[in-house]
PDB file of N, CA and C in Angstrom:
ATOM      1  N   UNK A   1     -11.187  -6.769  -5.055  1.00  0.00           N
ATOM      2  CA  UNK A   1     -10.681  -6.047  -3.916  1.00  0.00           C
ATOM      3  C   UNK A   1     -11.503  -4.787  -3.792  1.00  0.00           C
ATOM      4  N   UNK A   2     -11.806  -4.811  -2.389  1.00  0.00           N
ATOM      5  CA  UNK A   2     -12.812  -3.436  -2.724  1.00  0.00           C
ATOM      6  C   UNK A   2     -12.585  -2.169  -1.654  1.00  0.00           C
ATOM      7  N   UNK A   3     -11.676  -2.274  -0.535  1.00  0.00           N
ATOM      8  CA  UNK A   3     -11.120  -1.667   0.471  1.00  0.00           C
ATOM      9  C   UNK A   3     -10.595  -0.162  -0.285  1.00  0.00           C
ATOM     10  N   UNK A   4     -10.178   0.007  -1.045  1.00  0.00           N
ATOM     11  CA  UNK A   4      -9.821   1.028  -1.333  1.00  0.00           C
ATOM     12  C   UNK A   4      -9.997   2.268  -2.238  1.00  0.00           C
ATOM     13  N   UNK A   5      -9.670   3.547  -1.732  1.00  0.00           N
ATOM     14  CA  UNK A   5     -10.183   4.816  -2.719  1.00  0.00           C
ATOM     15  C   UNK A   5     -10.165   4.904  -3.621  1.00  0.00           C
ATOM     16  N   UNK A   6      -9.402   4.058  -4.093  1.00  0.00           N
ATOM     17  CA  UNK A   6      -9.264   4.278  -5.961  1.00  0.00           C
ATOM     18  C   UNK A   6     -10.587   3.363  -6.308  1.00  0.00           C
ATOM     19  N   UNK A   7     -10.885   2.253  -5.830  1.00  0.00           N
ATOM     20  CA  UNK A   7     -12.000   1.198  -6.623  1.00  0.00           C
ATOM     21  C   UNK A   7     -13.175   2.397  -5.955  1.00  0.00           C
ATOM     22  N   UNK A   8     -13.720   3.281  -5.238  1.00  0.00           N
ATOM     23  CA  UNK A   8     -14.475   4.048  -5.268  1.00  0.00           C
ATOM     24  C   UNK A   8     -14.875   4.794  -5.906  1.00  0.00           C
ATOM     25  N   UNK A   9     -13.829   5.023  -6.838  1.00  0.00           N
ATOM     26  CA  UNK A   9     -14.076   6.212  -8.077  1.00  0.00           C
ATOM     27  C   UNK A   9     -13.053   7.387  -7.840  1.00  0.00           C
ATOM     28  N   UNK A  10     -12.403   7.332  -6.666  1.00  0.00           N
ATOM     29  CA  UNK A  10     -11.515   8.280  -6.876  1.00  0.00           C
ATOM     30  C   UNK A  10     -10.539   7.763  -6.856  1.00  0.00           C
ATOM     31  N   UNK A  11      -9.503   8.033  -7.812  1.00  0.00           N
ATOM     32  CA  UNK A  11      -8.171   7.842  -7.710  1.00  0.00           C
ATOM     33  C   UNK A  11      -7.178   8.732  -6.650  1.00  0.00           C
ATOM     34  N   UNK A  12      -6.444   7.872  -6.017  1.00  0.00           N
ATOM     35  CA  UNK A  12      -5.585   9.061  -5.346  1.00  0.00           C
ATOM     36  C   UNK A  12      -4.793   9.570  -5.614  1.00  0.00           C
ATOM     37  N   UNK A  13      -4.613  10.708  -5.088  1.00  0.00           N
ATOM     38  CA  UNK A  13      -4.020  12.003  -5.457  1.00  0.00           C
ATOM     39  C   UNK A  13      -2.618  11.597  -5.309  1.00  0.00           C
ATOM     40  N   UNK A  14      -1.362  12.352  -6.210  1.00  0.00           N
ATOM     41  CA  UNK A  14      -0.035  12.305  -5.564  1.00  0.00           C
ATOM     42  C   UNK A  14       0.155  12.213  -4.681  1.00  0.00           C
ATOM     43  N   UNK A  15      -0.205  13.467  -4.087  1.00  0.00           N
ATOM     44  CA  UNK A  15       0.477  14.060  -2.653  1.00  0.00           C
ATOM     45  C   UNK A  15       0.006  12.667  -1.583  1.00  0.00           C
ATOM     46  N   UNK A  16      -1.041  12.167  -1.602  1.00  0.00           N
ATOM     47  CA  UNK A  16      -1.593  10.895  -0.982  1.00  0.00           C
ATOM     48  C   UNK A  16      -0.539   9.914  -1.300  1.00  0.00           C
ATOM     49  N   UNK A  17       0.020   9.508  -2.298  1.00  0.00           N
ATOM     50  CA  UNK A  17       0.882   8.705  -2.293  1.00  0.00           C
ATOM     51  C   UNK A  17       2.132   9.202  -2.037  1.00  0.00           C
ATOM     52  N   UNK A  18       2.962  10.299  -2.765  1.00  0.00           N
ATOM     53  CA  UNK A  18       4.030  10.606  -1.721  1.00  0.00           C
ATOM     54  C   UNK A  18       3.797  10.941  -0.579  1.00  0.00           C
ATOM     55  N   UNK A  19       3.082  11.014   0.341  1.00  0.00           N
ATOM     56  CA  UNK A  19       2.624  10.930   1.896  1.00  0.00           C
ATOM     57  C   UNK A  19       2.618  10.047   2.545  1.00  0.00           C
ATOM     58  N   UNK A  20       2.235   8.488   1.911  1.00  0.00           N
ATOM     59  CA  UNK A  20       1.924   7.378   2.128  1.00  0.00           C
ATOM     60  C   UNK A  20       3.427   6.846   1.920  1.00  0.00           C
ATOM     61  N   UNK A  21       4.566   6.960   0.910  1.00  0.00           N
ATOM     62  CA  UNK A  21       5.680   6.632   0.620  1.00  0.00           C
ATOM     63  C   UNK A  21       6.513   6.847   1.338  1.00  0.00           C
ATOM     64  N   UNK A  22       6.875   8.236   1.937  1.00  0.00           N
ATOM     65  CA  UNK A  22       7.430   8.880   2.821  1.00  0.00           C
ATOM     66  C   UNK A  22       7.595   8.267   4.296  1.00  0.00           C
ATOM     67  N   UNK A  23       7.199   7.015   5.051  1.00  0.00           N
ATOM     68  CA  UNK A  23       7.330   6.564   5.765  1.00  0.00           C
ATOM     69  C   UNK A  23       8.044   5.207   5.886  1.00  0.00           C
ATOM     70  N   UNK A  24       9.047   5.249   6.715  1.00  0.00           N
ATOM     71  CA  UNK A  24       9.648   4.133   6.394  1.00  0.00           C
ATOM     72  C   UNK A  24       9.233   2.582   6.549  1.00  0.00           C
ATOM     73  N   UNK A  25       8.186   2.833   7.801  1.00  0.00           N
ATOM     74  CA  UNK A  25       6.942   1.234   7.978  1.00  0.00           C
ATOM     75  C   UNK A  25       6.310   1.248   6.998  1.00  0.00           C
ATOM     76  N   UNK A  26       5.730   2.345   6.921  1.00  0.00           N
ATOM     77  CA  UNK A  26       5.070   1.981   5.401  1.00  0.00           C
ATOM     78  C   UNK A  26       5.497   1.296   3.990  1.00  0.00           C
ATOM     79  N   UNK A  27       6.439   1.961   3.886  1.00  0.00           N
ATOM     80  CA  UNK A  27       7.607   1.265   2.991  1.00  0.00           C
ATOM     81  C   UNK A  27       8.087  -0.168   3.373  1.00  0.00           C
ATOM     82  N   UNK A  28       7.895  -0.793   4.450  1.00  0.00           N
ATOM     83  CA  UNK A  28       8.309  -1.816   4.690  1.00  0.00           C
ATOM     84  C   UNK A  28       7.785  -3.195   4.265  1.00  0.00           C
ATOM     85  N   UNK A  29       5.947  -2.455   4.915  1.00  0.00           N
ATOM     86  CA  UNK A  29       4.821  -2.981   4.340  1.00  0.00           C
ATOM     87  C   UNK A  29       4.575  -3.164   2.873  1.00  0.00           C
ATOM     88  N   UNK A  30       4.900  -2.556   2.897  1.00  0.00           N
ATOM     89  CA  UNK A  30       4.566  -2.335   0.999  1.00  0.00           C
ATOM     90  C   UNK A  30       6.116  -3.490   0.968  1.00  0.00           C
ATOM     91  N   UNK A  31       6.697  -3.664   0.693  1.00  0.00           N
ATOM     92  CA  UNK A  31       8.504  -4.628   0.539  1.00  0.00           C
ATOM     93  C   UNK A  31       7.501  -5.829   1.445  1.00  0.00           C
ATOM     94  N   UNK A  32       6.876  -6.121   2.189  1.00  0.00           N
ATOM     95  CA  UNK A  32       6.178  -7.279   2.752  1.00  0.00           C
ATOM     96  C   UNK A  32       5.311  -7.711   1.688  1.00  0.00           C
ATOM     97  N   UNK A  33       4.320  -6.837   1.573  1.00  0.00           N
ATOM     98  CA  UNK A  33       3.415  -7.338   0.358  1.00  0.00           C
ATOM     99  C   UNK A  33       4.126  -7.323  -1.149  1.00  0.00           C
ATOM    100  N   UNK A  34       4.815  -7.173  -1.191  1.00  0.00           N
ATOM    101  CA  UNK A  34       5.531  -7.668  -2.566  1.00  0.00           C
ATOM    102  C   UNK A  34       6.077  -8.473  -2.498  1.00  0.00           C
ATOM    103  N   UNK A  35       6.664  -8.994  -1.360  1.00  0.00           N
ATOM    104  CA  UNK A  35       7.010 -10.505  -1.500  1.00  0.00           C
ATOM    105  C   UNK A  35       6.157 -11.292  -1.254  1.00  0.00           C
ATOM    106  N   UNK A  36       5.016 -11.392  -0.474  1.00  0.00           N
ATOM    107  CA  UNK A  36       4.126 -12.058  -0.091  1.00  0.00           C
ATOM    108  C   UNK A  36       2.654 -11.296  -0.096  1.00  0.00           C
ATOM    109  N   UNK A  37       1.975 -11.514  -1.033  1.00  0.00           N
ATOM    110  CA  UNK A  37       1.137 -10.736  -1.332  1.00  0.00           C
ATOM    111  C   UNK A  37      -0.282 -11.425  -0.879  1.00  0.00           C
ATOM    112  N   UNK A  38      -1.630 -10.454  -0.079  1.00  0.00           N
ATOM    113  CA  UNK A  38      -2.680 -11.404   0.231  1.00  0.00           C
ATOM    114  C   UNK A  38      -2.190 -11.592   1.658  1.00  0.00           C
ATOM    115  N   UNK A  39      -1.585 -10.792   2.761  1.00  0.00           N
ATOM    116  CA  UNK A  39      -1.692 -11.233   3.899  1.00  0.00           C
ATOM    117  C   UNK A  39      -2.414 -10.612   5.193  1.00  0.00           C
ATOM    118  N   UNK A  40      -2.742 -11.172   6.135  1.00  0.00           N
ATOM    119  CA  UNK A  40      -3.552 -10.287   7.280  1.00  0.00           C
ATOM    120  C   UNK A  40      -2.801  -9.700   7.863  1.00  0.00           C
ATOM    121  N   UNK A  41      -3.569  -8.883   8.920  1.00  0.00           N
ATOM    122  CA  UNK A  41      -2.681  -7.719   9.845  1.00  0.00           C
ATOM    123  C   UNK A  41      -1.466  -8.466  10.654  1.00  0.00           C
ATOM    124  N   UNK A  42      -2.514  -9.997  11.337  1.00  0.00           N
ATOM    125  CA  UNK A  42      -1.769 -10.421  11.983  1.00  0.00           C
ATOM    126  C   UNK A  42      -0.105 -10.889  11.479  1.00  0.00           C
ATOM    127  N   UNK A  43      -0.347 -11.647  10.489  1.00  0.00           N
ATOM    128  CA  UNK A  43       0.875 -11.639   8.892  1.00  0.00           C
ATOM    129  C   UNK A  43       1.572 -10.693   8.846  1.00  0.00           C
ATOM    130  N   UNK A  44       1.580  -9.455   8.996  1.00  0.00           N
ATOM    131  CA  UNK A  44       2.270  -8.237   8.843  1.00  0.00           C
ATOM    132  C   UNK A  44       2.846  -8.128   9.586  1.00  0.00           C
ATOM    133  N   UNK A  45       2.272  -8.102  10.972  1.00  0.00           N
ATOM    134  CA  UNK A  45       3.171  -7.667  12.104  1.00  0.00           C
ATOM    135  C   UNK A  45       3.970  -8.669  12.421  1.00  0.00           C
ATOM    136  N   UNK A  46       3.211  -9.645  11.881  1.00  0.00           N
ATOM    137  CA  UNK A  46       4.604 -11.007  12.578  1.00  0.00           C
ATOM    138  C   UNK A  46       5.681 -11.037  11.495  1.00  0.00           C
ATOM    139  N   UNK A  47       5.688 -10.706  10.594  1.00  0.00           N
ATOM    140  CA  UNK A  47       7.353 -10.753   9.272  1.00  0.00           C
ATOM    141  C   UNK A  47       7.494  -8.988   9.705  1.00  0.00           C
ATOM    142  N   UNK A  48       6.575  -7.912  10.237  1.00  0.00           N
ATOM    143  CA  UNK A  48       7.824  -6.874  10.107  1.00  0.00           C
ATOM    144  C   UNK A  48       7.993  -7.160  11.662  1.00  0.00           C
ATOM    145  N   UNK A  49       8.152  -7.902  12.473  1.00  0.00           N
ATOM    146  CA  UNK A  49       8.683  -8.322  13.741  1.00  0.00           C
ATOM    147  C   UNK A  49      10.039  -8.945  13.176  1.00  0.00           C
ATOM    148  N   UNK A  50       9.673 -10.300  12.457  1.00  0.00           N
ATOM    149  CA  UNK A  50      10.746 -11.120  12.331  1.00  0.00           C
ATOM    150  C   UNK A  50      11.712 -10.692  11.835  1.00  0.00           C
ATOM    151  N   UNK A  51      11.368 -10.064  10.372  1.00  0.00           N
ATOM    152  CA  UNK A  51      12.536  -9.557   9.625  1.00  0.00           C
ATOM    153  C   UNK A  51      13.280  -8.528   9.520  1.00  0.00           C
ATOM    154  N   UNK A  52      12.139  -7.702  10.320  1.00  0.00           N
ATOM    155  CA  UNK A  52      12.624  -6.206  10.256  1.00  0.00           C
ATOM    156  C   UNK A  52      13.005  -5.731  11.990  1.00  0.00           C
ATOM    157  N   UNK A  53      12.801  -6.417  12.781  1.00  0.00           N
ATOM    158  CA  UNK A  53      13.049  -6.136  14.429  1.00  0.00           C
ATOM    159  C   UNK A  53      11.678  -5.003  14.496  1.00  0.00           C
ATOM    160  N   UNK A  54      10.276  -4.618  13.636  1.00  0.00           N
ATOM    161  CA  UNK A  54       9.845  -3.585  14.326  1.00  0.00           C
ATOM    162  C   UNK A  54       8.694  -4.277  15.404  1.00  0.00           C
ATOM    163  N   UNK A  55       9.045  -3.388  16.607  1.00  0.00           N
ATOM    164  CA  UNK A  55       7.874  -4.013  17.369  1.00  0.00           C
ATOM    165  C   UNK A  55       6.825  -3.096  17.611  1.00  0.00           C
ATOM    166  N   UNK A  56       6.250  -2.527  16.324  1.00  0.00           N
ATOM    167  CA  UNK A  56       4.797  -1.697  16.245  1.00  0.00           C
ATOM    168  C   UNK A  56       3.522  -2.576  16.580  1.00  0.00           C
ATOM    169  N   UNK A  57       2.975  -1.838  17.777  1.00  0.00           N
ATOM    170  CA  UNK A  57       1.519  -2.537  17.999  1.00  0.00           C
ATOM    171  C   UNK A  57       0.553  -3.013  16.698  1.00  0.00           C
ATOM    172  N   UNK A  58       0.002  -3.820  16.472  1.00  0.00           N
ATOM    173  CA  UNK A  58      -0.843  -3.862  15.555  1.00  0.00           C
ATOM    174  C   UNK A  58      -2.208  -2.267  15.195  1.00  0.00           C
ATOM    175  N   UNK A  59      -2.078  -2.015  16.012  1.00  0.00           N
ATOM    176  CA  UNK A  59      -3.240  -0.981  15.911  1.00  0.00           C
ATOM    177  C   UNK A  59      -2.160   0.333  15.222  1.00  0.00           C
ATOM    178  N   UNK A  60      -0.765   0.423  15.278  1.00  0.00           N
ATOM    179  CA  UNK A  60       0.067   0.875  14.750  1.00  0.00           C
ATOM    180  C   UNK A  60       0.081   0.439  13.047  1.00  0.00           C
ATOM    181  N   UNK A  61       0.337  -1.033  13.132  1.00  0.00           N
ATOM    182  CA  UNK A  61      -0.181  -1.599  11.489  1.00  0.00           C
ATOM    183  C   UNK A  61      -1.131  -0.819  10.650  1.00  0.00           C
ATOM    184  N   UNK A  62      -1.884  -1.292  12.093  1.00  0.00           N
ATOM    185  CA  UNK A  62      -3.550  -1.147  10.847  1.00  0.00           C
ATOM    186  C   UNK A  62      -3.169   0.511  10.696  1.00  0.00           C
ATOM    187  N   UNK A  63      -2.892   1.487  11.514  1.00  0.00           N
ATOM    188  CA  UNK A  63      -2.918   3.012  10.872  1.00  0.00           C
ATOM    189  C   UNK A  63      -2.213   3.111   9.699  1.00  0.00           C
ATOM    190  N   UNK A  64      -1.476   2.803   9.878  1.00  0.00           N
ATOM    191  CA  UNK A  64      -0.549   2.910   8.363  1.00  0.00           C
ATOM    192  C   UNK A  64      -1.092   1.849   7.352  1.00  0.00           C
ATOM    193  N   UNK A  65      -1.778   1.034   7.176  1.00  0.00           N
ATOM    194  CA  UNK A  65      -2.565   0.142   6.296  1.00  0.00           C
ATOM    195  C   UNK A  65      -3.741   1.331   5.996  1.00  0.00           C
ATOM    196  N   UNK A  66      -4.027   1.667   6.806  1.00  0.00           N
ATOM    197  CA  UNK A  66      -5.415   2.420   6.402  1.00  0.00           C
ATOM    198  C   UNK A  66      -4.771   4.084   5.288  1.00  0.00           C
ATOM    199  N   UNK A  67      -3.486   4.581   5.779  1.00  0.00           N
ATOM    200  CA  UNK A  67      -2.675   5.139   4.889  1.00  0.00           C
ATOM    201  C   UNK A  67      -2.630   5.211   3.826  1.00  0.00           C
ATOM    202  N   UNK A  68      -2.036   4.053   3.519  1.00  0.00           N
ATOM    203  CA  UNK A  68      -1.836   2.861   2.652  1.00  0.00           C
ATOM    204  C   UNK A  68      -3.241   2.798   1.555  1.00  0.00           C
ATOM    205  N   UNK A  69      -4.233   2.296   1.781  1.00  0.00           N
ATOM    206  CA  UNK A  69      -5.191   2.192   1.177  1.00  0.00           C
ATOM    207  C   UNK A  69      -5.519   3.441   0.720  1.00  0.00           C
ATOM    208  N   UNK A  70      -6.519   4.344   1.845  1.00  0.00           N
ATOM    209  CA  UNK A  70      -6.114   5.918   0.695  1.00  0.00           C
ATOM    210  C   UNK A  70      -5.422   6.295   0.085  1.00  0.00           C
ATOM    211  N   UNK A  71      -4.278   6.219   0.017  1.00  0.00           N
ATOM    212  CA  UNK A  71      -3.441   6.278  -1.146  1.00  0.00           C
ATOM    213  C   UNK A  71      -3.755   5.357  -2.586  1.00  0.00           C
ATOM    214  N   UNK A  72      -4.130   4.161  -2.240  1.00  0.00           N
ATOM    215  CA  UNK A  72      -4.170   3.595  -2.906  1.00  0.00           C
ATOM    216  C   UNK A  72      -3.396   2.175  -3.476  1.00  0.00           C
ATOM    217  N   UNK A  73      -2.541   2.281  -2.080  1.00  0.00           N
ATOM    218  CA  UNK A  73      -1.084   1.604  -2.798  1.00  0.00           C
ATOM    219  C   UNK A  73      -1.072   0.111  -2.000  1.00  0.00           C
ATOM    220  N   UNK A  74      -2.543  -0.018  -1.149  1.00  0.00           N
ATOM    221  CA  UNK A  74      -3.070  -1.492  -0.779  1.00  0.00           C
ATOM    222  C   UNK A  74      -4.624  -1.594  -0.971  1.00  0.00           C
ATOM    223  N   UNK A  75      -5.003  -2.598  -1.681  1.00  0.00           N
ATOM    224  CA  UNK A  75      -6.565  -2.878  -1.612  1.00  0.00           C
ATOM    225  C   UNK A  75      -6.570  -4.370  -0.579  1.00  0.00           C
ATOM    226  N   UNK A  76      -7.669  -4.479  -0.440  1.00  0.00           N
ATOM    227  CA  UNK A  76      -7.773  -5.459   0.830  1.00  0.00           C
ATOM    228  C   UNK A  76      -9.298  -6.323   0.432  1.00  0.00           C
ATOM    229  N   UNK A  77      -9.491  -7.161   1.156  1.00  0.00           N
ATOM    230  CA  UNK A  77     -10.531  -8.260   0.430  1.00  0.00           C
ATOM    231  C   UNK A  77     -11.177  -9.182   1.893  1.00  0.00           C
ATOM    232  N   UNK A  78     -12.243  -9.289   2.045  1.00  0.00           N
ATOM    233  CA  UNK A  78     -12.601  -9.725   3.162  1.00  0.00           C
ATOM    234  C   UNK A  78     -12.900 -11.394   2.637  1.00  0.00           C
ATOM    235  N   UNK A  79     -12.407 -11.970   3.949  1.00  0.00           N
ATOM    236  CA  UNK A  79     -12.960 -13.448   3.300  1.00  0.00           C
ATOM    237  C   UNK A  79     -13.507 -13.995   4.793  1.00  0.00           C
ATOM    238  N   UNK A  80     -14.613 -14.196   5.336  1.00  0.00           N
ATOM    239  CA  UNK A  80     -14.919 -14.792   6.476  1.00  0.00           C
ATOM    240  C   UNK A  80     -14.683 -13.499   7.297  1.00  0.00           C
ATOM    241  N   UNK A  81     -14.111 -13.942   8.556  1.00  0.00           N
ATOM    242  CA  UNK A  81     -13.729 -12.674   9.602  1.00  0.00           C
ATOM    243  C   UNK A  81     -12.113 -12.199   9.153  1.00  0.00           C
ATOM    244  N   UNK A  82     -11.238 -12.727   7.940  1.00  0.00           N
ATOM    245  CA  UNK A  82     -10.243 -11.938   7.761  1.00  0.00           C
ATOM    246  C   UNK A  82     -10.021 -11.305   6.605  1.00  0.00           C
ATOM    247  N   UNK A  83      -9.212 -10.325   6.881  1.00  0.00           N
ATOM    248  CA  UNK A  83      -9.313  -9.022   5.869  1.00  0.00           C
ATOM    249  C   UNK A  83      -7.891  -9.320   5.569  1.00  0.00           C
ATOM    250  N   UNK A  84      -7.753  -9.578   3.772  1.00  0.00           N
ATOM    251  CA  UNK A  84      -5.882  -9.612   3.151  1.00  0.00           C
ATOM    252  C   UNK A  84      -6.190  -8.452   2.834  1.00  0.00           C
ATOM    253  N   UNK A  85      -4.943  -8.240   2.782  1.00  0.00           N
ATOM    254  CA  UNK A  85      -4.251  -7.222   1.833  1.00  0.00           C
ATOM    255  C   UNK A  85      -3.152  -7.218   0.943  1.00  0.00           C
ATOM    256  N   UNK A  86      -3.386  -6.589   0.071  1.00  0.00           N
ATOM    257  CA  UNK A  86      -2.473  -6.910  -1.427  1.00  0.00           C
ATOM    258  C   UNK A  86      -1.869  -5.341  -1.692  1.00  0.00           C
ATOM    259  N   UNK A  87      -0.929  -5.567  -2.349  1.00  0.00           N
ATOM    260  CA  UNK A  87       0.144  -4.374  -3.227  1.00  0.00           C
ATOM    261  C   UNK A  87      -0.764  -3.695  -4.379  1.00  0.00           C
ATOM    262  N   UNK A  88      -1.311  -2.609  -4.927  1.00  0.00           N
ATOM    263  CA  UNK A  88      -1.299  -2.156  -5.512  1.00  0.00           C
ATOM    264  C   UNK A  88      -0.339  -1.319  -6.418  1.00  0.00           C
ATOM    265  N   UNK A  89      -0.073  -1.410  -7.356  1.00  0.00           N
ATOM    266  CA  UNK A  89       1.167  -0.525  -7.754  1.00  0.00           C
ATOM    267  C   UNK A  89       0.348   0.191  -8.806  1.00  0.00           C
ATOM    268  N   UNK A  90      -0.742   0.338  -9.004  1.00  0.00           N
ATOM    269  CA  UNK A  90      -1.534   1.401 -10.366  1.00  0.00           C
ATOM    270  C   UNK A  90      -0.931   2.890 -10.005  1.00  0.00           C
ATOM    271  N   UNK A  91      -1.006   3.109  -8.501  1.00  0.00           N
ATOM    272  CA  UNK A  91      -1.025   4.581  -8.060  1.00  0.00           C
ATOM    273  C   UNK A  91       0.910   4.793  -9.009  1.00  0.00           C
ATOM    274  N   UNK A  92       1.650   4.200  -8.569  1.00  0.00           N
ATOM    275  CA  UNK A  92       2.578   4.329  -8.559  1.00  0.00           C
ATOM    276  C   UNK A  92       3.451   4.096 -10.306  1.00  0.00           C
ATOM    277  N   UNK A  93       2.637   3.608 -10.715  1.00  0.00           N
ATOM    278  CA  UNK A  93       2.569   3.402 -12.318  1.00  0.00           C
ATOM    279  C   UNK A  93       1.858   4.756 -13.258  1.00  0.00           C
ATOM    280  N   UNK A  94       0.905   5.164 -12.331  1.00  0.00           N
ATOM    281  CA  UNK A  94       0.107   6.427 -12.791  1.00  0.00           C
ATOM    282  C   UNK A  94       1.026   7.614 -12.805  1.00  0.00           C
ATOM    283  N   UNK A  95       1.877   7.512 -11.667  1.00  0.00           N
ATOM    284  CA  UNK A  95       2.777   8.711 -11.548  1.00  0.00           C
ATOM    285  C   UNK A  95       4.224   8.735 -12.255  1.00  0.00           C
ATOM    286  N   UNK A  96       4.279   7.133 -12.500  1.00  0.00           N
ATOM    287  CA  UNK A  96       5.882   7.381 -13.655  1.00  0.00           C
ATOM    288  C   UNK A  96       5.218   7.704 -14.744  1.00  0.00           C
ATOM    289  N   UNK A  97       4.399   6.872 -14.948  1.00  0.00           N
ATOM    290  CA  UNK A  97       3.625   7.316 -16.368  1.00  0.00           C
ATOM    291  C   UNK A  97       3.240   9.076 -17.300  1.00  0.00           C
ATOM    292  N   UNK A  98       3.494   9.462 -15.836  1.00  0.00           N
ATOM    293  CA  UNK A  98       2.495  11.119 -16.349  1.00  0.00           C
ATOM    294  C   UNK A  98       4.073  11.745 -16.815  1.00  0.00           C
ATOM    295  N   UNK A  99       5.164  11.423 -16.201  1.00  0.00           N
ATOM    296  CA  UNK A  99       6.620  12.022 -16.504  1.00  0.00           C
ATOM    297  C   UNK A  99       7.500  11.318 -17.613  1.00  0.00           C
ATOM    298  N   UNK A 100       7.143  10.239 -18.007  1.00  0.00           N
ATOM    299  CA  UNK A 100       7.500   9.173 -19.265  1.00  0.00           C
ATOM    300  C   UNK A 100       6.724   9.581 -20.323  1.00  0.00           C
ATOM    301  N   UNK A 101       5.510   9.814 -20.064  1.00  0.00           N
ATOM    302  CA  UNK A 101       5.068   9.982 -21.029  1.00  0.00           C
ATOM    303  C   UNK A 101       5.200  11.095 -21.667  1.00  0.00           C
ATOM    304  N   UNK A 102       5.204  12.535 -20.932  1.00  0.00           N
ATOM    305  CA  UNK A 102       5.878  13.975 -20.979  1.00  0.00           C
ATOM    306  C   UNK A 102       6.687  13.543 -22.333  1.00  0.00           C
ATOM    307  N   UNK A 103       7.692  12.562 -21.489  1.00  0.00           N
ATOM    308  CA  UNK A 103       8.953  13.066 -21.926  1.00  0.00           C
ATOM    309  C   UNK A 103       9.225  12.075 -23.895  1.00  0.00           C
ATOM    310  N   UNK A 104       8.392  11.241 -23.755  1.00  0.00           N
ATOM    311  CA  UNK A 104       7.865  10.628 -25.018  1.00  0.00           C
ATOM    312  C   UNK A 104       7.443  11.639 -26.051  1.00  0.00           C
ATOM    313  N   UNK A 105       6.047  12.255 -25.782  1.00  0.00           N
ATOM    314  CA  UNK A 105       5.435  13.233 -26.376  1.00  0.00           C
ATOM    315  C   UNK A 105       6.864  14.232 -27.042  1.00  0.00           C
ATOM    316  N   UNK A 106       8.071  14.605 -25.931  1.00  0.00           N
ATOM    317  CA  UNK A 106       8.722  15.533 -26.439  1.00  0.00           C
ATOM    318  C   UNK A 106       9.916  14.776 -26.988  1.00  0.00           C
ATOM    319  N   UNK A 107       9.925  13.708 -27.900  1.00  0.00           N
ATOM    320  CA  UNK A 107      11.203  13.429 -28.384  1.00  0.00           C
ATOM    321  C   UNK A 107      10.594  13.504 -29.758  1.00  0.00           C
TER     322      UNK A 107
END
C-alpha cells in the first residue's frame, strides 16, 4: 500500500488523527472499511448510502479519504484504473500505546 503519509516516512501526527477522528463520515468510513476492507470510492459511497442514508457526493468521499490517509488511518493501492482502500489502525495503536505504556513503565 503506498497512498499514504506514514509509508512516506512520516508518521502522522496526533492532532492529524484526532482531526481525522473527529468527523462523523469519517468515522463511518473507517466502520465501512473494517467490515469490508480493500474497497473503491465507488464501494464507499454505495454502503454509506445504503446503510447509513448518507447522500455525500463522491468528491465529498474522496475529501475525507484524502483526510483519512494523511492521517494515516487509510492506505490505498492502485490496481489497473482502481484505487482500494484499506483500514489502517498503526496510527491509532501508536497512540494507545504511548499512554499504556506510560502507565506500565509506572507500576
Amino acid at each position: 500500500m503506498s497512498d499514504t503519509g506514514a509509508d512516506k516516512g512520516h508518521p502522522a501526527e496526533a492532532g492529524d488523527v484526532f482531526k481525522a477522528l473527529a468527523d462523523p463520515t469519517r468515522r463511518k468510513i473507517l466502520d465501512e472499511l473494517a467490515e469490508r476492507d480493500g474497497q473503491t470510492l465507488f464501494e464507499i459511497c454505495s454502503r454509506l448510502a445504503m446503510k447509513h442514508q448518507l447522500g455525500s457526493s463522491r468528491q465529498a468521499i474522496s475529501q475525507h479519504l484524502e483526510v483519512l490517509t494523511r492521517a494515516g488511518l487509510v492506505a490505498s493501492r492502485r490496481a489497473g484504473r482502481y484505487k482500494f482502500h484499506h483500514l489502517n489502525t498503526e496510527p491509532l495503536e501508536r497512540l494507545t500505546d504511548r499512554w499504556r505504556n506510560r502507565e506500565a513503565k509506572e507500576s
